[in-house]
PDB file of N, CA and C in Angstrom:
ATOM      1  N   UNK A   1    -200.651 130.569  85.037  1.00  0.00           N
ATOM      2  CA  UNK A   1    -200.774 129.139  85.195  1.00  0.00           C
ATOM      3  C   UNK A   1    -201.120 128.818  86.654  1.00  0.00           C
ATOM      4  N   UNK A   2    -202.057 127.891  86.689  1.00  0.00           N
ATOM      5  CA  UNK A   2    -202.581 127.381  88.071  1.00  0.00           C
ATOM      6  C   UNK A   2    -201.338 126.887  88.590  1.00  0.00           C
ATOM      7  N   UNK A   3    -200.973 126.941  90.095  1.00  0.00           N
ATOM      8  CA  UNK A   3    -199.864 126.124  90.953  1.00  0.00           C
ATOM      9  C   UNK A   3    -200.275 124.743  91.312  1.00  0.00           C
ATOM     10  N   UNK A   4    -200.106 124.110  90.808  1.00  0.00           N
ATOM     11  CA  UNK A   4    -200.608 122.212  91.567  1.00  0.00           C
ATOM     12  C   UNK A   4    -199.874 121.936  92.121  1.00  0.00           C
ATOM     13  N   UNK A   5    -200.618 120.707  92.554  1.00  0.00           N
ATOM     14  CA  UNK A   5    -199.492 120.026  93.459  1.00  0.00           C
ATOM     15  C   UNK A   5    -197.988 119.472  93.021  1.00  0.00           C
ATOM     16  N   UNK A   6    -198.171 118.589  91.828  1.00  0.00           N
ATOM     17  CA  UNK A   6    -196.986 118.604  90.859  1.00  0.00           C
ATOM     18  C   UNK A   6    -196.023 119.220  91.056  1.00  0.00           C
ATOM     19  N   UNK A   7    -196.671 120.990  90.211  1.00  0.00           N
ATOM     20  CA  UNK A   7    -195.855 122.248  90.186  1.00  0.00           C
ATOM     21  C   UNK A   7    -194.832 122.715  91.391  1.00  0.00           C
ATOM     22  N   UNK A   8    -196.151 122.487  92.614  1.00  0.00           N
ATOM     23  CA  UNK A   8    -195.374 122.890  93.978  1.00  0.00           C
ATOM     24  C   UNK A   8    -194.325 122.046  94.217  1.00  0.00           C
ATOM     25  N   UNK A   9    -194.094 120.795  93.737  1.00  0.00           N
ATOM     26  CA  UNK A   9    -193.388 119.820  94.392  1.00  0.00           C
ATOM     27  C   UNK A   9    -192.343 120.211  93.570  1.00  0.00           C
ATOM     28  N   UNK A  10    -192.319 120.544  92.373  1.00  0.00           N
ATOM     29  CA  UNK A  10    -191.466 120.805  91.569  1.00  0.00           C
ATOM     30  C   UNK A  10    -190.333 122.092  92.039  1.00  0.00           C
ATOM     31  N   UNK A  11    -191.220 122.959  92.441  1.00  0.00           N
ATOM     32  CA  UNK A  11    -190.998 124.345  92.972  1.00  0.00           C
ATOM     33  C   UNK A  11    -189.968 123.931  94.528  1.00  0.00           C
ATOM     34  N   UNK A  12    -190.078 123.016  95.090  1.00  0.00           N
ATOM     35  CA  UNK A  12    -189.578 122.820  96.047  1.00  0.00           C
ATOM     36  C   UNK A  12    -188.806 121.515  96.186  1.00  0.00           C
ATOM     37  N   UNK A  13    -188.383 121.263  94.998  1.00  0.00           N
ATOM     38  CA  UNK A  13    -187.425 120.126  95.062  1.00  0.00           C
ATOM     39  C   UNK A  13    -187.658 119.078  95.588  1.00  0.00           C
ATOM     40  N   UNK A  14    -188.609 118.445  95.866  1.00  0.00           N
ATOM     41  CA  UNK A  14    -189.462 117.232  96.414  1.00  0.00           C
ATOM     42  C   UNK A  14    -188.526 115.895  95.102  1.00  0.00           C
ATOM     43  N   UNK A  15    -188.166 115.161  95.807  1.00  0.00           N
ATOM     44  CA  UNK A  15    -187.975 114.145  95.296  1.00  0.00           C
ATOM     45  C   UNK A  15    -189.135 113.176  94.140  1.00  0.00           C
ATOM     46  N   UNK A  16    -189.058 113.282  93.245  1.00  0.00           N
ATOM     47  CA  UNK A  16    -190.368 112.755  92.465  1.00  0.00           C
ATOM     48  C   UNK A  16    -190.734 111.385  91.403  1.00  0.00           C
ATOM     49  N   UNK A  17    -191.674 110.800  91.417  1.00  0.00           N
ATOM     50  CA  UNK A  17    -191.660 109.232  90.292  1.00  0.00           C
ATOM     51  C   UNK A  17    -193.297 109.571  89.636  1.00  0.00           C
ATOM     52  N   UNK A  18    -193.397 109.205  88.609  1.00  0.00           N
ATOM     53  CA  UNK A  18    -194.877 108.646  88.507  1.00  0.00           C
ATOM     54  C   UNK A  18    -195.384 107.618  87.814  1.00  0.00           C
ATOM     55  N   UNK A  19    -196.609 106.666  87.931  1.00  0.00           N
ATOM     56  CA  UNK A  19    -197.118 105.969  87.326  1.00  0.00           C
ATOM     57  C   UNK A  19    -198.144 106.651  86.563  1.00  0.00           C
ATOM     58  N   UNK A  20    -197.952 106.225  84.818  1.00  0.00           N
ATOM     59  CA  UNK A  20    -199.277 106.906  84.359  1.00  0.00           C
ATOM     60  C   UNK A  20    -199.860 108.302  84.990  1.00  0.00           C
ATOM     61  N   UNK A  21    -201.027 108.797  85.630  1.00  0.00           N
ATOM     62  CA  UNK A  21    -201.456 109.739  85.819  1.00  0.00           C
ATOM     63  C   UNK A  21    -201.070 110.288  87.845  1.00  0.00           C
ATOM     64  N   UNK A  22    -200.626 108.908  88.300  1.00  0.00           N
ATOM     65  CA  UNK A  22    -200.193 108.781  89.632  1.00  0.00           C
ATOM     66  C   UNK A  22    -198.641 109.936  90.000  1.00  0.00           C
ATOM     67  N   UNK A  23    -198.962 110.871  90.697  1.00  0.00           N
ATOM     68  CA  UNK A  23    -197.509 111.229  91.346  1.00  0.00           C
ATOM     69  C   UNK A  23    -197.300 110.336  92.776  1.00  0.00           C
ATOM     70  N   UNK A  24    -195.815 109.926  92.416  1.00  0.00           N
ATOM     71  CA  UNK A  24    -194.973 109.828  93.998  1.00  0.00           C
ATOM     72  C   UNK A  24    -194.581 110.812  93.985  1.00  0.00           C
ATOM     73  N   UNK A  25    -194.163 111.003  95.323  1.00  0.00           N
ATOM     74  CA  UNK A  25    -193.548 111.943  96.302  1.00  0.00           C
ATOM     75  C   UNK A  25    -193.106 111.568  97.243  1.00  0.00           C
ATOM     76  N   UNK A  26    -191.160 111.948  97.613  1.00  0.00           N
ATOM     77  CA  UNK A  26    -190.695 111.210  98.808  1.00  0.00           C
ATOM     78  C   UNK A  26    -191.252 111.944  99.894  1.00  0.00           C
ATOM     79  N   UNK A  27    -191.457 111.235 100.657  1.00  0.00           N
ATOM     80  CA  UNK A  27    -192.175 111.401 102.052  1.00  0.00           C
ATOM     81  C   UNK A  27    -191.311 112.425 103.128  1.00  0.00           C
ATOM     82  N   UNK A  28    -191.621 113.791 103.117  1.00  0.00           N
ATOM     83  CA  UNK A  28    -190.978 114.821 103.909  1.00  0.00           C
ATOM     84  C   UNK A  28    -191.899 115.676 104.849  1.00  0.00           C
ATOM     85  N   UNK A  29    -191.165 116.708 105.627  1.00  0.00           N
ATOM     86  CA  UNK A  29    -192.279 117.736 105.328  1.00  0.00           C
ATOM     87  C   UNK A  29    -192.710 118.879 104.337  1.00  0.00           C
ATOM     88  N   UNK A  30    -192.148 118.973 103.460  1.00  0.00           N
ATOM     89  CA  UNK A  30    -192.665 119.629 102.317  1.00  0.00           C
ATOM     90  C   UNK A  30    -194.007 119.057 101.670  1.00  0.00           C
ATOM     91  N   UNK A  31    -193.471 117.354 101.442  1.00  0.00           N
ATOM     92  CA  UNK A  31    -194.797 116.607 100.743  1.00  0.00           C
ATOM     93  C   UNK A  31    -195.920 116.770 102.003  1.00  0.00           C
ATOM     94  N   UNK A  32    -195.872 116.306 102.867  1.00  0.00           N
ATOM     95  CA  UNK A  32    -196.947 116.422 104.378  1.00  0.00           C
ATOM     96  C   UNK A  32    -197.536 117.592 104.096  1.00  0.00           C
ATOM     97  N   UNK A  33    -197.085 119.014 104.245  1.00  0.00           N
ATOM     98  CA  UNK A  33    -197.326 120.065 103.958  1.00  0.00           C
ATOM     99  C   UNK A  33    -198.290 120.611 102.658  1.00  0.00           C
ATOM    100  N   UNK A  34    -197.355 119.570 101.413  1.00  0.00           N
ATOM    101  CA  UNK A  34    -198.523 119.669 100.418  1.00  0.00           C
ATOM    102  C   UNK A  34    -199.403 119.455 100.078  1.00  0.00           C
ATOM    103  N   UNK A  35    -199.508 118.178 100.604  1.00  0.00           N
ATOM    104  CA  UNK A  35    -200.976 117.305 100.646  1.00  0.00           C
ATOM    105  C   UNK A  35    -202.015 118.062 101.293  1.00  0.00           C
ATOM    106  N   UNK A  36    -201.581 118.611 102.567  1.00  0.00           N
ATOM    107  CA  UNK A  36    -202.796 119.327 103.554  1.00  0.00           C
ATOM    108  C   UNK A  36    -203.105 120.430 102.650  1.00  0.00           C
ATOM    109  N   UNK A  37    -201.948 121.507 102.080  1.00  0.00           N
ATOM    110  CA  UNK A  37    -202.584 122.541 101.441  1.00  0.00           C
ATOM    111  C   UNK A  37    -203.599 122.482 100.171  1.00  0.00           C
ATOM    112  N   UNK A  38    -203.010 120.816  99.566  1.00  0.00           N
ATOM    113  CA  UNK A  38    -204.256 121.024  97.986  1.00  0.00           C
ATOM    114  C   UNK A  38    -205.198 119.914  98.987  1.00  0.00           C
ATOM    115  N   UNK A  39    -205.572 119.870  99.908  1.00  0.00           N
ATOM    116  CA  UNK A  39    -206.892 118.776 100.587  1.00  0.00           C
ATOM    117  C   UNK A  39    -206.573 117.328 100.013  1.00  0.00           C
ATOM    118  N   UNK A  40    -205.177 117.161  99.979  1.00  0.00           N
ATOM    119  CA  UNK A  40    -205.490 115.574  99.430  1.00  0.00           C
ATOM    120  C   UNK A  40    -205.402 114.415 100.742  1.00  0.00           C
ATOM    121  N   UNK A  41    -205.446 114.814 102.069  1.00  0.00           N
ATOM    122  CA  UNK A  41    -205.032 113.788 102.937  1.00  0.00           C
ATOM    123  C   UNK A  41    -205.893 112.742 102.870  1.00  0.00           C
ATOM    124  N   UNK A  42    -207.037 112.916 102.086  1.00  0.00           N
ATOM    125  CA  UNK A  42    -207.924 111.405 101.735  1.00  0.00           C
ATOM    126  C   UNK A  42    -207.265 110.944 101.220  1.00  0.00           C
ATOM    127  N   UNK A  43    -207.409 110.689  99.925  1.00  0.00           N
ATOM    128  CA  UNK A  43    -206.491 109.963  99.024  1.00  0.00           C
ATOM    129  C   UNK A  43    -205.346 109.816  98.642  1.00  0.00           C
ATOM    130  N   UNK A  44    -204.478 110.625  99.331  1.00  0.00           N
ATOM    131  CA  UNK A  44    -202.722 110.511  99.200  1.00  0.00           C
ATOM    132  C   UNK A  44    -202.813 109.211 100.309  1.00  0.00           C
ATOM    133  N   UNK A  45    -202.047 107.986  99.940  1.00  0.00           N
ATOM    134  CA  UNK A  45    -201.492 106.670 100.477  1.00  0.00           C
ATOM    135  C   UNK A  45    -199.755 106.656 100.337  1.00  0.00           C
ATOM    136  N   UNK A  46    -199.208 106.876 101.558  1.00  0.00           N
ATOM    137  CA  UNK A  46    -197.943 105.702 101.616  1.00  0.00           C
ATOM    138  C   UNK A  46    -198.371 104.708 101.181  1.00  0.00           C
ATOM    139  N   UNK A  47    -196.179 104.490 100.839  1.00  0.00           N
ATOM    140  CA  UNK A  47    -195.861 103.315 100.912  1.00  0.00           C
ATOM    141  C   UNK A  47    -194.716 103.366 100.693  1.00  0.00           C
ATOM    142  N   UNK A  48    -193.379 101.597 100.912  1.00  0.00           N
ATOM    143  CA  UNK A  48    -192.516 101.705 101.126  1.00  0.00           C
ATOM    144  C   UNK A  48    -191.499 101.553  99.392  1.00  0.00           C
ATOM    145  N   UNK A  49    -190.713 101.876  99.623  1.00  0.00           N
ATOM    146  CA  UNK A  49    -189.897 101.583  98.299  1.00  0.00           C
ATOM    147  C   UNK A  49    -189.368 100.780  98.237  1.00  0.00           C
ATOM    148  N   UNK A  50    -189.555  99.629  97.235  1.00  0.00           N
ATOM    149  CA  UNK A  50    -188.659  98.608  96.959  1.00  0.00           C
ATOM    150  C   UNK A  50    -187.799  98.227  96.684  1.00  0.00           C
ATOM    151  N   UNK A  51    -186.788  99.264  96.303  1.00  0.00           N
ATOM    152  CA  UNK A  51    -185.386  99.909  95.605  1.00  0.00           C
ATOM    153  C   UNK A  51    -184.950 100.051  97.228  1.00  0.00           C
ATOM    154  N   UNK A  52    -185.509 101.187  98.008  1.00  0.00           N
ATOM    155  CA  UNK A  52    -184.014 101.476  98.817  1.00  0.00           C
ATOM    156  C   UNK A  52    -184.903 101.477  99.948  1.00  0.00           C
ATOM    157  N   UNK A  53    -185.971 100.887 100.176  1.00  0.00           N
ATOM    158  CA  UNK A  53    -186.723 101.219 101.609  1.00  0.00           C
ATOM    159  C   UNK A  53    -187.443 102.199 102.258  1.00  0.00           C
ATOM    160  N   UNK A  54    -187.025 103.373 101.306  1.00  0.00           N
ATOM    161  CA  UNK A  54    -187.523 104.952 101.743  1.00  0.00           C
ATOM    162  C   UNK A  54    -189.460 104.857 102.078  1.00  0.00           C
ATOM    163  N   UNK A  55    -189.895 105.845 102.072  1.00  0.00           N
ATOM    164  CA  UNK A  55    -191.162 106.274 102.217  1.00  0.00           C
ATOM    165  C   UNK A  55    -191.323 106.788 101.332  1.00  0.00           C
ATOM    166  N   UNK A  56    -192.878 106.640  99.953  1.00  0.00           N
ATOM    167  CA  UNK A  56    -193.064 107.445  99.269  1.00  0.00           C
ATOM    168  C   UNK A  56    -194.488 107.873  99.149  1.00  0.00           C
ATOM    169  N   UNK A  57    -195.455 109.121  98.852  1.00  0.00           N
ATOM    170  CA  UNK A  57    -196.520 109.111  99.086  1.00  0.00           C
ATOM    171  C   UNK A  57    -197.074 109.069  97.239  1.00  0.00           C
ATOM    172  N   UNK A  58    -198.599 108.570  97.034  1.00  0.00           N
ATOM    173  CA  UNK A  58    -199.013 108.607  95.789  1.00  0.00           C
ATOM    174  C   UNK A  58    -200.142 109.246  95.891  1.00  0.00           C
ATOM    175  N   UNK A  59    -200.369 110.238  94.962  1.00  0.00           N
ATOM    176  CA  UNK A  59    -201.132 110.936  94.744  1.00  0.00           C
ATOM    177  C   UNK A  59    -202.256 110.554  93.619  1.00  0.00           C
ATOM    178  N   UNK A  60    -202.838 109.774  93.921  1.00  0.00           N
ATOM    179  CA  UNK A  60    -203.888 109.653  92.482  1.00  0.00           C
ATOM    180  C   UNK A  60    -204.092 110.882  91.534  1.00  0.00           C
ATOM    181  N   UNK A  61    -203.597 110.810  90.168  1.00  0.00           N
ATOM    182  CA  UNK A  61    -204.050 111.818  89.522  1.00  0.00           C
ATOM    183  C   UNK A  61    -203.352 113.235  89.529  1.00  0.00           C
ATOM    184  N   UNK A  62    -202.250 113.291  89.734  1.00  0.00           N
ATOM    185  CA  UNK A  62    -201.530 114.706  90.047  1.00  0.00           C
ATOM    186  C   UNK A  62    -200.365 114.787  89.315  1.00  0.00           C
ATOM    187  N   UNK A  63    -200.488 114.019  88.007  1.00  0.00           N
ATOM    188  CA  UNK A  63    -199.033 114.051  87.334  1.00  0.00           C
ATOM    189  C   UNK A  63    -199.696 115.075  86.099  1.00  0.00           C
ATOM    190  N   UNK A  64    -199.441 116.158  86.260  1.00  0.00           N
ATOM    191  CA  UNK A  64    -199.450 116.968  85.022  1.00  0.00           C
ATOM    192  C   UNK A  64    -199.348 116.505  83.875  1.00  0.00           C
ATOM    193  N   UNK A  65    -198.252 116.174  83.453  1.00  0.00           N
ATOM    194  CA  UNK A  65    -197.702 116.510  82.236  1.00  0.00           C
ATOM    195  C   UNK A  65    -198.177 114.591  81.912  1.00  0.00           C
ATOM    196  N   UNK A  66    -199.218 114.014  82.337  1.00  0.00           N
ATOM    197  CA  UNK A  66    -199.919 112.846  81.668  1.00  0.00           C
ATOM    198  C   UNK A  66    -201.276 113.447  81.262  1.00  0.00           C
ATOM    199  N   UNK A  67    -201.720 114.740  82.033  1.00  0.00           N
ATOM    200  CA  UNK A  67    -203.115 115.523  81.769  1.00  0.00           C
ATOM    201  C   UNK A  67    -202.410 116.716  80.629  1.00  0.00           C
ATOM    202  N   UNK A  68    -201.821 116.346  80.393  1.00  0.00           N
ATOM    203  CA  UNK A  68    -200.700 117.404  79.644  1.00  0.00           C
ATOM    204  C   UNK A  68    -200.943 117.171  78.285  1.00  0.00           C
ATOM    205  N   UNK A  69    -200.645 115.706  78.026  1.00  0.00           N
ATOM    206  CA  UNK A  69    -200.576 114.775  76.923  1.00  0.00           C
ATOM    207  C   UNK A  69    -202.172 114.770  76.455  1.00  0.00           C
ATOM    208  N   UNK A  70    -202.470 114.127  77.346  1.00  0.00           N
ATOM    209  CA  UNK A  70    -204.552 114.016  77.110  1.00  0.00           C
ATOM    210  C   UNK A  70    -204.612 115.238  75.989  1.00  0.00           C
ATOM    211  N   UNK A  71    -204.630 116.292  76.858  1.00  0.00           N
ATOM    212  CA  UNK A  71    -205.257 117.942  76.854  1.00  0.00           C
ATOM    213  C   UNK A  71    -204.687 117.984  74.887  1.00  0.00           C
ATOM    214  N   UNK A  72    -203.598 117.751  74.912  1.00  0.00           N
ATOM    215  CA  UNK A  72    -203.054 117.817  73.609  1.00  0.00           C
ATOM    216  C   UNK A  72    -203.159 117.067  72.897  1.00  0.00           C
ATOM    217  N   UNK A  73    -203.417 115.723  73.352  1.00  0.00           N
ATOM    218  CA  UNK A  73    -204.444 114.935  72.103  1.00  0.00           C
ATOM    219  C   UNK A  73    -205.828 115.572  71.471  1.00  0.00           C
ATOM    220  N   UNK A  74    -206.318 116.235  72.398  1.00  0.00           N
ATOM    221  CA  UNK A  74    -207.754 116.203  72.227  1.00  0.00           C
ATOM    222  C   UNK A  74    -207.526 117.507  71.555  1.00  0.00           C
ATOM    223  N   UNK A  75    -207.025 118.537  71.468  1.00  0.00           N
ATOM    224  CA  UNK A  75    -206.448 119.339  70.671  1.00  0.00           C
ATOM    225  C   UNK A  75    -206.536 119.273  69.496  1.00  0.00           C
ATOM    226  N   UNK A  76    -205.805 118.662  68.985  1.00  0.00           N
ATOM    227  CA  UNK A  76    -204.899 117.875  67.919  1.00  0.00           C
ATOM    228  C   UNK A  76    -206.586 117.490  67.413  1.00  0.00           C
ATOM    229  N   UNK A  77    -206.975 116.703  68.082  1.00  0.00           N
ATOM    230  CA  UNK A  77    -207.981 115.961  67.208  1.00  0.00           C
ATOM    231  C   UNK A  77    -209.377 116.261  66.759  1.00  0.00           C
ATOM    232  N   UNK A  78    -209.587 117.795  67.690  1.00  0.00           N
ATOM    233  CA  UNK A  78    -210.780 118.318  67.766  1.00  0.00           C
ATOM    234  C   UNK A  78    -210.442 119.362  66.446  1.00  0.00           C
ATOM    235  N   UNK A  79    -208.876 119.291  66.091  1.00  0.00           N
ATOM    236  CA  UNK A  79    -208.638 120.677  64.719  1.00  0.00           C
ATOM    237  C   UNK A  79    -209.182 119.661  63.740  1.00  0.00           C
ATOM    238  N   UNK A  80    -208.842 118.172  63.467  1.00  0.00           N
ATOM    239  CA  UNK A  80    -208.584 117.410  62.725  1.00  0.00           C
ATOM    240  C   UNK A  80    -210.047 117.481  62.367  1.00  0.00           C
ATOM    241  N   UNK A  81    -211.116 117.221  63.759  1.00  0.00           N
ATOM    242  CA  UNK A  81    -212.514 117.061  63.148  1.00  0.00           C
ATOM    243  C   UNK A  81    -212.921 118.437  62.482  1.00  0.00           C
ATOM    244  N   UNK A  82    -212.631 119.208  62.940  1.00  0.00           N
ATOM    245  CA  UNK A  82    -213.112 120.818  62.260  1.00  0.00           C
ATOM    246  C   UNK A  82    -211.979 121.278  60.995  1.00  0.00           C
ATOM    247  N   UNK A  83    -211.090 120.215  60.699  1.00  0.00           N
ATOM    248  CA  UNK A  83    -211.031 120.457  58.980  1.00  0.00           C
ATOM    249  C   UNK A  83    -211.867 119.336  58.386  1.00  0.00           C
ATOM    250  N   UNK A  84    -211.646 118.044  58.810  1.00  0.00           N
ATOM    251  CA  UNK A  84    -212.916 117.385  57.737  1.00  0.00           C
ATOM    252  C   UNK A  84    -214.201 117.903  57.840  1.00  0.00           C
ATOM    253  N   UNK A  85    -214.988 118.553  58.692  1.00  0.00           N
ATOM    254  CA  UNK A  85    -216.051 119.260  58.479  1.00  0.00           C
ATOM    255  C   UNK A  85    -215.855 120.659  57.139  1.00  0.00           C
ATOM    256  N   UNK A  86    -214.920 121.244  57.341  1.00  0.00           N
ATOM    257  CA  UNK A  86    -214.885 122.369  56.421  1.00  0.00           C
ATOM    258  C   UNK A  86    -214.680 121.396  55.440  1.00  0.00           C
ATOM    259  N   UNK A  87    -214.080 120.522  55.217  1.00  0.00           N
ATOM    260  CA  UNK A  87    -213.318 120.260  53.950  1.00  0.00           C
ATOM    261  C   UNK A  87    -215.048 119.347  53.132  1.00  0.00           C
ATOM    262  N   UNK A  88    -215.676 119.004  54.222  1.00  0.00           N
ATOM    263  CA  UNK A  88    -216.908 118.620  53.656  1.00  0.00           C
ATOM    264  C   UNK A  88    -217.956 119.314  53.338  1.00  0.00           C
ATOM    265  N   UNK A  89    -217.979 120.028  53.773  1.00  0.00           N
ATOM    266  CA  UNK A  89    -218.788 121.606  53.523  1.00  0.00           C
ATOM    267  C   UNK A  89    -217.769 122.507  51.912  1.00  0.00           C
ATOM    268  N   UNK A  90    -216.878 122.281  51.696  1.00  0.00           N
ATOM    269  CA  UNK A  90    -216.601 123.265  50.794  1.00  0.00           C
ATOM    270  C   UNK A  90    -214.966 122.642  49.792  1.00  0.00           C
ATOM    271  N   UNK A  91    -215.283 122.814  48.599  1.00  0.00           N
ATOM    272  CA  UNK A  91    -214.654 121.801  48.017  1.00  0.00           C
ATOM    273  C   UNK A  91    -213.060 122.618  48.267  1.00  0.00           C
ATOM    274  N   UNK A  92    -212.672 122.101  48.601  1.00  0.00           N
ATOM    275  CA  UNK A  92    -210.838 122.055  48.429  1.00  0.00           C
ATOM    276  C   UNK A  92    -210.607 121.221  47.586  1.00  0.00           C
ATOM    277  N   UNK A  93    -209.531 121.883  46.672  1.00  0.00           N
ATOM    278  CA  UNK A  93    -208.660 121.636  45.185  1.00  0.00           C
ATOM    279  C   UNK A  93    -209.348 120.017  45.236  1.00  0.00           C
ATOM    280  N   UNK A  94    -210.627 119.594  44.797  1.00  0.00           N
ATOM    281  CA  UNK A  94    -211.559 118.693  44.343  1.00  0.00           C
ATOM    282  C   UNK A  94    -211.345 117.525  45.593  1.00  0.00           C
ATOM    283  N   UNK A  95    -211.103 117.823  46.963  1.00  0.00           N
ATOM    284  CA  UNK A  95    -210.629 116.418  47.549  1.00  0.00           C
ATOM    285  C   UNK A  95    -212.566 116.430  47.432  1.00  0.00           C
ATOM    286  N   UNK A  96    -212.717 114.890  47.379  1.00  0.00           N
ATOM    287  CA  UNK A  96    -214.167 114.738  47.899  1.00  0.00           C
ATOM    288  C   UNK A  96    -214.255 114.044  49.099  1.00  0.00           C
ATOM    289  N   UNK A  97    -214.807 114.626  50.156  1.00  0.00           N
ATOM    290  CA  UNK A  97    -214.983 114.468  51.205  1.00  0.00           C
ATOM    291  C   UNK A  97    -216.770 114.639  51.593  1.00  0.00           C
ATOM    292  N   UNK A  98    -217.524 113.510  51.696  1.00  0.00           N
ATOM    293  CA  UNK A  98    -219.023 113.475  51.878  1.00  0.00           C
ATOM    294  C   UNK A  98    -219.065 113.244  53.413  1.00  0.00           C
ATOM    295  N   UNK A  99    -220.043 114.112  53.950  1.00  0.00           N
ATOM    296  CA  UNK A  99    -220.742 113.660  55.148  1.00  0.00           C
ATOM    297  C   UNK A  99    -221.881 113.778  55.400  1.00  0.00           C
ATOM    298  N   UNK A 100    -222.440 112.278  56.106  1.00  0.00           N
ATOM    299  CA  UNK A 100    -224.318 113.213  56.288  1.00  0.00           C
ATOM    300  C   UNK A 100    -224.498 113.715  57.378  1.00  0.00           C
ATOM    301  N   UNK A 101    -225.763 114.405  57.067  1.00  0.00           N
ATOM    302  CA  UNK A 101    -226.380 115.632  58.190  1.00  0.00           C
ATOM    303  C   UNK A 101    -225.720 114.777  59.772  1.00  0.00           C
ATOM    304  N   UNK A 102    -225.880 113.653  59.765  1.00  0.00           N
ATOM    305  CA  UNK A 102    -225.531 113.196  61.467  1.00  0.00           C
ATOM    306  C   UNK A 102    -224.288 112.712  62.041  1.00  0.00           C
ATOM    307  N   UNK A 103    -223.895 112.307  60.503  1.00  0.00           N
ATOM    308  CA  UNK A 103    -222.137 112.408  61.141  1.00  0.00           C
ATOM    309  C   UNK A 103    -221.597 113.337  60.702  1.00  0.00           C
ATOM    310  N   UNK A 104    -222.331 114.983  60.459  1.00  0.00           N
ATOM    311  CA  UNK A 104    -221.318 116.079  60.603  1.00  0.00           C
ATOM    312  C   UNK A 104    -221.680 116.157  61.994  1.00  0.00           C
ATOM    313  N   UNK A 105    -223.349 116.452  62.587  1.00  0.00           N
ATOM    314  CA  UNK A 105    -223.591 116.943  63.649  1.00  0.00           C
ATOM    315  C   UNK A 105    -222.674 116.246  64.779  1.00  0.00           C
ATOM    316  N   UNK A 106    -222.823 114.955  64.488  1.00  0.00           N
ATOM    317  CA  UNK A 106    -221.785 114.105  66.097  1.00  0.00           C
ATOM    318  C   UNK A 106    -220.536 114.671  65.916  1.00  0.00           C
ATOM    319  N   UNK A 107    -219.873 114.881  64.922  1.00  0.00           N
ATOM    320  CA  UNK A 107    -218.258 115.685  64.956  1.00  0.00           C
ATOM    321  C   UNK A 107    -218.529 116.750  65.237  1.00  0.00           C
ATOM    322  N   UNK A 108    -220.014 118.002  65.301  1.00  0.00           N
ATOM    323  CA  UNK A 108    -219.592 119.248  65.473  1.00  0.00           C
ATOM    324  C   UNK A 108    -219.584 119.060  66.948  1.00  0.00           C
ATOM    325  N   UNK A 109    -220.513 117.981  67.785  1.00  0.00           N
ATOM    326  CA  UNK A 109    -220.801 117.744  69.056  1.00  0.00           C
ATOM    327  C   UNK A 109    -219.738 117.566  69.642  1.00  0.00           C
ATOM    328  N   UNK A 110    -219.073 116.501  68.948  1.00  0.00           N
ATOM    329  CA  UNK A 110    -217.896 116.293  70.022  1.00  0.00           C
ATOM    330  C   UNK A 110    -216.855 117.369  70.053  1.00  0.00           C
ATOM    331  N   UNK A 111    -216.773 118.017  68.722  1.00  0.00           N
ATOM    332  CA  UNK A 111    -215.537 118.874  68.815  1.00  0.00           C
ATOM    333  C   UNK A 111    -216.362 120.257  69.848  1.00  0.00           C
ATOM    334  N   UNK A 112    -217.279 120.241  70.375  1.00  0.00           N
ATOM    335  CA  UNK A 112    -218.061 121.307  71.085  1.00  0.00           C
ATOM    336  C   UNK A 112    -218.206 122.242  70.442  1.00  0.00           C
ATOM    337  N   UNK A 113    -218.888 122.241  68.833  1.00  0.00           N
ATOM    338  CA  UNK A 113    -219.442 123.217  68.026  1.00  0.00           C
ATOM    339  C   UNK A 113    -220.174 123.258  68.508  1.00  0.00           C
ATOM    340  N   UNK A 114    -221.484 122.399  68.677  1.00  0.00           N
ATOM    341  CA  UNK A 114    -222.703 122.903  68.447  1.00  0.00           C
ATOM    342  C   UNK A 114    -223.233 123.550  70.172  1.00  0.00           C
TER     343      UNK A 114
END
């Protein structure tokens, strides 16, 4: 498994929040440290906490386990298109399932058959 930033923060007890696909991170030198090692000092932004005042940094885009979820939707849904394709291609216990030539091809496309 790749180490991210996430992971590392995880790995090192970094204080942690996220929005949607956004990681916080309380503001240390561990987080300082992390940011420089995955190149995020562009786009990692402070800011202050509204709860207790602290410092926290946000990472656009570094919450795993929301790319986690995605990854496993698309999973899930790319099996789903490649049984209604079989199941339209070949009769199972009589379900009838019709498709034409172009809406099998756009399901084999998207599921990255073709």
């Amino acid at each position: 498994m790749t180490m991210t930033i996430y992971l590392s923060a995880l790995k090192r007890n970094i204080p942690h929040d996220h929005h949607e696909s956004d990681l916080y991170l309380k503001d240390c030198q561990d987080t300082q440290e992390l940011i420089a090692l995955y190149g995020r000092e562009k786009d990692a932004k402070s800011f202050r906490s509204a709860l207790d005042n602290t410092t926290w940094v946000e990472i656009p885009f570094a919450f795993d386990p929301f790319w986690n979820k995605i990854q496993d939707r698309e999973k899930r849904l790319v099996s789903f298109i490649n049984l209604v394709i079989d199941m339209s291609e070949n009769d199972h216990a009589g379900h009838m399932i019709y498709l034409n030539g172009q809406a099998k091809n756009a399901l084999r496309d998207f599921a990255g058959m073709k």
